[in-house]
C-alpha atoms as a PDB file:
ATOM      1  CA  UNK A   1     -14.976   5.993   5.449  1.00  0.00           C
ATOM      2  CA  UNK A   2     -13.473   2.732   4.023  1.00  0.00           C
ATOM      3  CA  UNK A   3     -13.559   4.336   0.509  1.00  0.00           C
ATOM      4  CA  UNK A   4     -11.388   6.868   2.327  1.00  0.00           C
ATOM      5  CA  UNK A   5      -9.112   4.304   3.972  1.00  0.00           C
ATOM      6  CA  UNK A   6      -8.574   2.832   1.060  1.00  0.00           C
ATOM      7  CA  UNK A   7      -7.271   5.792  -1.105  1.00  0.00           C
ATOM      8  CA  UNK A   8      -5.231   6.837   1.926  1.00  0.00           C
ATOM      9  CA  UNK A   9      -3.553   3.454   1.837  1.00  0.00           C
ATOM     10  CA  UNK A  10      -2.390   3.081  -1.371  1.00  0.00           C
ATOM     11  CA  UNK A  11      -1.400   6.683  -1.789  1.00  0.00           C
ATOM     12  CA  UNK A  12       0.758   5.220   1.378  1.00  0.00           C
ATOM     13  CA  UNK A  13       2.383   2.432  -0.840  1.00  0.00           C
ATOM     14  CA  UNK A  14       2.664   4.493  -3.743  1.00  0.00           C
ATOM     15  CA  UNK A  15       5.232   7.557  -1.318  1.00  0.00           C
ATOM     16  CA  UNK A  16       6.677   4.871   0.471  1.00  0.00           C
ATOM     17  CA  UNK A  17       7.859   2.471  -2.580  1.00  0.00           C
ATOM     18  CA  UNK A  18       9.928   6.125  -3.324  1.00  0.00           C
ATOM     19  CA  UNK A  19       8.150   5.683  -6.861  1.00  0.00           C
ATOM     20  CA  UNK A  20       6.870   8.111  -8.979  1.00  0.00           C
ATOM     21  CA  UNK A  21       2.968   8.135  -9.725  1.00  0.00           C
ATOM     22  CA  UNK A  22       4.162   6.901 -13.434  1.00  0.00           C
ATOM     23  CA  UNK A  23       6.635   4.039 -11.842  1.00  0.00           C
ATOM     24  CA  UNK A  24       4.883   2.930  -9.319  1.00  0.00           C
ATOM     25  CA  UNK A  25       1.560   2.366 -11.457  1.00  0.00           C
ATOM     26  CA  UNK A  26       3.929   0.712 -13.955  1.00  0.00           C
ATOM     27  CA  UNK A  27       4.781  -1.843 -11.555  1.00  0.00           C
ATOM     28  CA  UNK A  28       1.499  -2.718 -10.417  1.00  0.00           C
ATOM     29  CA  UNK A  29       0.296  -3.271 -13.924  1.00  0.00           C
ATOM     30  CA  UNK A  30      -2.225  -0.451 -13.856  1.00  0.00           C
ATOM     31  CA  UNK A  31      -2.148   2.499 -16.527  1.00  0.00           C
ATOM     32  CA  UNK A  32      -1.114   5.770 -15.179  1.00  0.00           C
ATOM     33  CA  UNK A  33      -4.060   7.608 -16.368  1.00  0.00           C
ATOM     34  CA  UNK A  34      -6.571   5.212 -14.265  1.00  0.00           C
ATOM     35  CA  UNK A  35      -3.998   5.779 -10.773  1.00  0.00           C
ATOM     36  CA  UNK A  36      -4.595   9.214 -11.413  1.00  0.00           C
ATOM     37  CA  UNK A  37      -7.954   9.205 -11.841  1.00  0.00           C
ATOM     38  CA  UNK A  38      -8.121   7.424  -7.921  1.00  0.00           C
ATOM     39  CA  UNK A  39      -5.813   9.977  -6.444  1.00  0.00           C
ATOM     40  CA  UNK A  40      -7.930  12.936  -8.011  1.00  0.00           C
ATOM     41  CA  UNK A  41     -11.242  11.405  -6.528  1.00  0.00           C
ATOM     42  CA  UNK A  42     -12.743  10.726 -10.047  1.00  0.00           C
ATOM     43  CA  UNK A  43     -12.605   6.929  -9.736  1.00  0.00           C
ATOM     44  CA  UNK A  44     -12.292   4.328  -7.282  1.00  0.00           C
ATOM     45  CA  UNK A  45     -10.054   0.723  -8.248  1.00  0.00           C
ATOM     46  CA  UNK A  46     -12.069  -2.315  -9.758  1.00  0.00           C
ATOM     47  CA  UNK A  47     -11.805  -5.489  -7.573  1.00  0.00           C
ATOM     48  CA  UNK A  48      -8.637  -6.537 -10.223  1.00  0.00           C
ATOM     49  CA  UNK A  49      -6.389  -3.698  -9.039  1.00  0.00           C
ATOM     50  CA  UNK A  50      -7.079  -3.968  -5.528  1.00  0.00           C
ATOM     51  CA  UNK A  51      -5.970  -8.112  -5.530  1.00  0.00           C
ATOM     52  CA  UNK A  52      -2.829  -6.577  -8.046  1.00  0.00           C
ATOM     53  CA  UNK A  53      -1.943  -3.951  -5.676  1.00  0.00           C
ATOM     54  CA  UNK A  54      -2.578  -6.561  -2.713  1.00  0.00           C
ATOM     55  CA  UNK A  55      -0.602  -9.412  -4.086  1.00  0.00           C
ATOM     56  CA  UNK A  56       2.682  -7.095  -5.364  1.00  0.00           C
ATOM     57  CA  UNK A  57       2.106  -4.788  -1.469  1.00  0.00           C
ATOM     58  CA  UNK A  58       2.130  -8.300   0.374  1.00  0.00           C
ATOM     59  CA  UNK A  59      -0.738  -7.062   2.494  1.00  0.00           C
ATOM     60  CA  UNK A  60      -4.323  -8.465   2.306  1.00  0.00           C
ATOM     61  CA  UNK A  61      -7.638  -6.511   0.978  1.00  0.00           C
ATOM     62  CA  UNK A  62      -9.118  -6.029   4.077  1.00  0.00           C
ATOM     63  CA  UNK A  63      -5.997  -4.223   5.251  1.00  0.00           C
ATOM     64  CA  UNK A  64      -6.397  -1.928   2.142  1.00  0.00           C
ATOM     65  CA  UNK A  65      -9.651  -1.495   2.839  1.00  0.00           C
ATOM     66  CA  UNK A  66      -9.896  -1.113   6.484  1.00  0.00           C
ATOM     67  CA  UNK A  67      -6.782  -0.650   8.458  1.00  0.00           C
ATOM     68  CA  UNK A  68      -3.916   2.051   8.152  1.00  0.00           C
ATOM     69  CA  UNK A  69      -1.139   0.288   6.583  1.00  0.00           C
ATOM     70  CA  UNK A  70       1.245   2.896   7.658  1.00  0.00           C
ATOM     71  CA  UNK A  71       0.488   2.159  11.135  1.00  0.00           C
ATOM     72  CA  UNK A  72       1.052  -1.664   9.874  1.00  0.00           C
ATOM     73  CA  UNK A  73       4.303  -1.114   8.538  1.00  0.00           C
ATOM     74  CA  UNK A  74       6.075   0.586  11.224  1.00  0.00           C
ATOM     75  CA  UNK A  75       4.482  -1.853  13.830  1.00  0.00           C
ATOM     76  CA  UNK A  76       6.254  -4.281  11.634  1.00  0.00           C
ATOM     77  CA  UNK A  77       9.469  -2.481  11.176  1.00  0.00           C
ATOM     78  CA  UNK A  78       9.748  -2.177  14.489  1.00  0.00           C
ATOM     79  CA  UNK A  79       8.843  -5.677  15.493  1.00  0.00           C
ATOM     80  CA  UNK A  80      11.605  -6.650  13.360  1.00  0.00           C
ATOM     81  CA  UNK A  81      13.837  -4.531  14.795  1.00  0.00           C
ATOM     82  CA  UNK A  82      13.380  -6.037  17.812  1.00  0.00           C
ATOM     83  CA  UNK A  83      13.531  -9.410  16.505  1.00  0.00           C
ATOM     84  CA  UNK A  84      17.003  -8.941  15.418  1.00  0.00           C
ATOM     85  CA  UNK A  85      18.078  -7.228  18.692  1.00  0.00           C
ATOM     86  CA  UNK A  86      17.189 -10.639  20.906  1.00  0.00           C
ATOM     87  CA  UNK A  87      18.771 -12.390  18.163  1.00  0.00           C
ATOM     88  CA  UNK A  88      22.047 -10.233  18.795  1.00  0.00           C
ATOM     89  CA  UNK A  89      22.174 -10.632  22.344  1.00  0.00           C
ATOM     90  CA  UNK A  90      22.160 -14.172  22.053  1.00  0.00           C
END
Protein backbone atom coordinates (compact mmCIF):
# COMPACT_ATOMS: atom_id res chain seq x y z
CA UNK A 1 0.00 0.00 0.00
CA UNK A 2 2.64 2.68 0.89
CA UNK A 3 4.79 1.41 -2.05
CA UNK A 4 1.61 2.32 -3.92
CA UNK A 5 1.18 5.73 -2.29
CA UNK A 6 4.30 6.53 -3.01
CA UNK A 7 4.40 5.99 -6.86
CA UNK A 8 0.99 7.65 -6.98
CA UNK A 9 2.53 10.70 -5.38
CA UNK A 10 5.24 11.50 -7.33
CA UNK A 11 3.59 10.59 -10.59
CA UNK A 12 1.32 13.56 -8.89
CA UNK A 13 4.37 16.03 -8.81
CA UNK A 14 5.71 14.93 -11.93
CA UNK A 15 1.69 16.01 -14.05
CA UNK A 16 1.33 18.77 -11.87
CA UNK A 17 4.94 20.56 -12.29
CA UNK A 18 3.37 20.53 -16.26
CA UNK A 19 6.86 18.75 -16.96
CA UNK A 20 7.61 16.22 -19.21
CA UNK A 21 8.84 12.72 -17.80
CA UNK A 22 12.42 13.88 -19.41
CA UNK A 23 12.15 17.59 -17.68
CA UNK A 24 10.87 16.91 -14.76
CA UNK A 25 13.49 14.02 -13.93
CA UNK A 26 16.07 16.56 -15.15
CA UNK A 27 15.22 18.81 -12.47
CA UNK A 28 15.23 16.51 -9.72
CA UNK A 29 18.66 15.29 -10.60
CA UNK A 30 17.56 11.76 -11.41
CA UNK A 31 18.29 10.09 -14.95
CA UNK A 32 15.31 9.61 -17.06
CA UNK A 33 15.84 6.02 -17.63
CA UNK A 34 15.69 5.23 -13.65
CA UNK A 35 12.05 7.64 -13.43
CA UNK A 36 10.92 5.41 -15.94
CA UNK A 37 11.82 2.43 -14.59
CA UNK A 38 9.45 3.62 -11.19
CA UNK A 39 6.53 4.60 -13.32
CA UNK A 40 6.67 1.16 -15.27
CA UNK A 41 6.73 -0.81 -11.86
CA UNK A 42 10.29 -2.24 -12.52
CA UNK A 43 11.95 -0.27 -9.70
CA UNK A 44 11.17 1.54 -6.71
CA UNK A 45 13.47 5.09 -5.68
CA UNK A 46 16.63 4.59 -3.36
CA UNK A 47 16.37 6.60 -0.07
CA UNK A 48 18.64 9.53 -2.18
CA UNK A 49 15.82 10.28 -4.63
CA UNK A 50 13.11 10.25 -2.29
CA UNK A 51 15.06 13.18 0.16
CA UNK A 52 15.90 14.87 -3.71
CA UNK A 53 12.41 14.69 -4.76
CA UNK A 54 11.35 15.75 -1.05
CA UNK A 55 13.65 18.66 -0.65
CA UNK A 56 13.02 20.25 -4.50
CA UNK A 57 8.64 19.14 -3.85
CA UNK A 58 8.89 21.06 -0.39
CA UNK A 59 6.92 18.24 1.17
CA UNK A 60 8.37 15.76 3.74
CA UNK A 61 9.02 11.78 3.19
CA UNK A 62 6.39 10.65 5.15
CA UNK A 63 3.98 12.65 3.02
CA UNK A 64 5.49 10.83 -0.06
CA UNK A 65 5.19 7.87 1.51
CA UNK A 66 1.96 7.93 3.26
CA UNK A 67 -0.44 10.67 2.51
CA UNK A 68 -2.02 11.84 -0.91
CA UNK A 69 -0.23 14.90 -1.76
CA UNK A 70 -2.86 15.87 -4.18
CA UNK A 71 -5.29 16.00 -1.48
CA UNK A 72 -2.36 18.15 0.33
CA UNK A 73 -2.03 20.55 -2.27
CA UNK A 74 -5.45 21.62 -2.91
CA UNK A 75 -6.15 21.72 0.94
CA UNK A 76 -3.33 24.14 0.70
CA UNK A 77 -4.38 26.03 -2.32
CA UNK A 78 -7.37 26.54 -0.94
CA UNK A 79 -6.28 27.54 2.51
CA UNK A 80 -4.42 30.15 0.81
CA UNK A 81 -7.08 31.26 -0.99
CA UNK A 82 -8.78 31.96 1.87
CA UNK A 83 -5.97 33.53 3.53
CA UNK A 84 -5.84 36.19 1.01
CA UNK A 85 -9.66 36.72 1.00
CA UNK A 86 -9.63 37.85 5.00
CA UNK A 87 -6.67 39.71 4.09
CA UNK A 88 -8.83 41.62 1.35
CA UNK A 89 -11.64 42.36 3.43
CA UNK A 90 -9.58 44.00 5.82
Amino acid sequence: MAEKMLMDNIRYLQKSSKLSRLAWAKKMQISDKTVGKWFEGLASPQTEHLVKISNKNKVSIDYLIRKDIEILYKFQITANYMFIQKLMKL
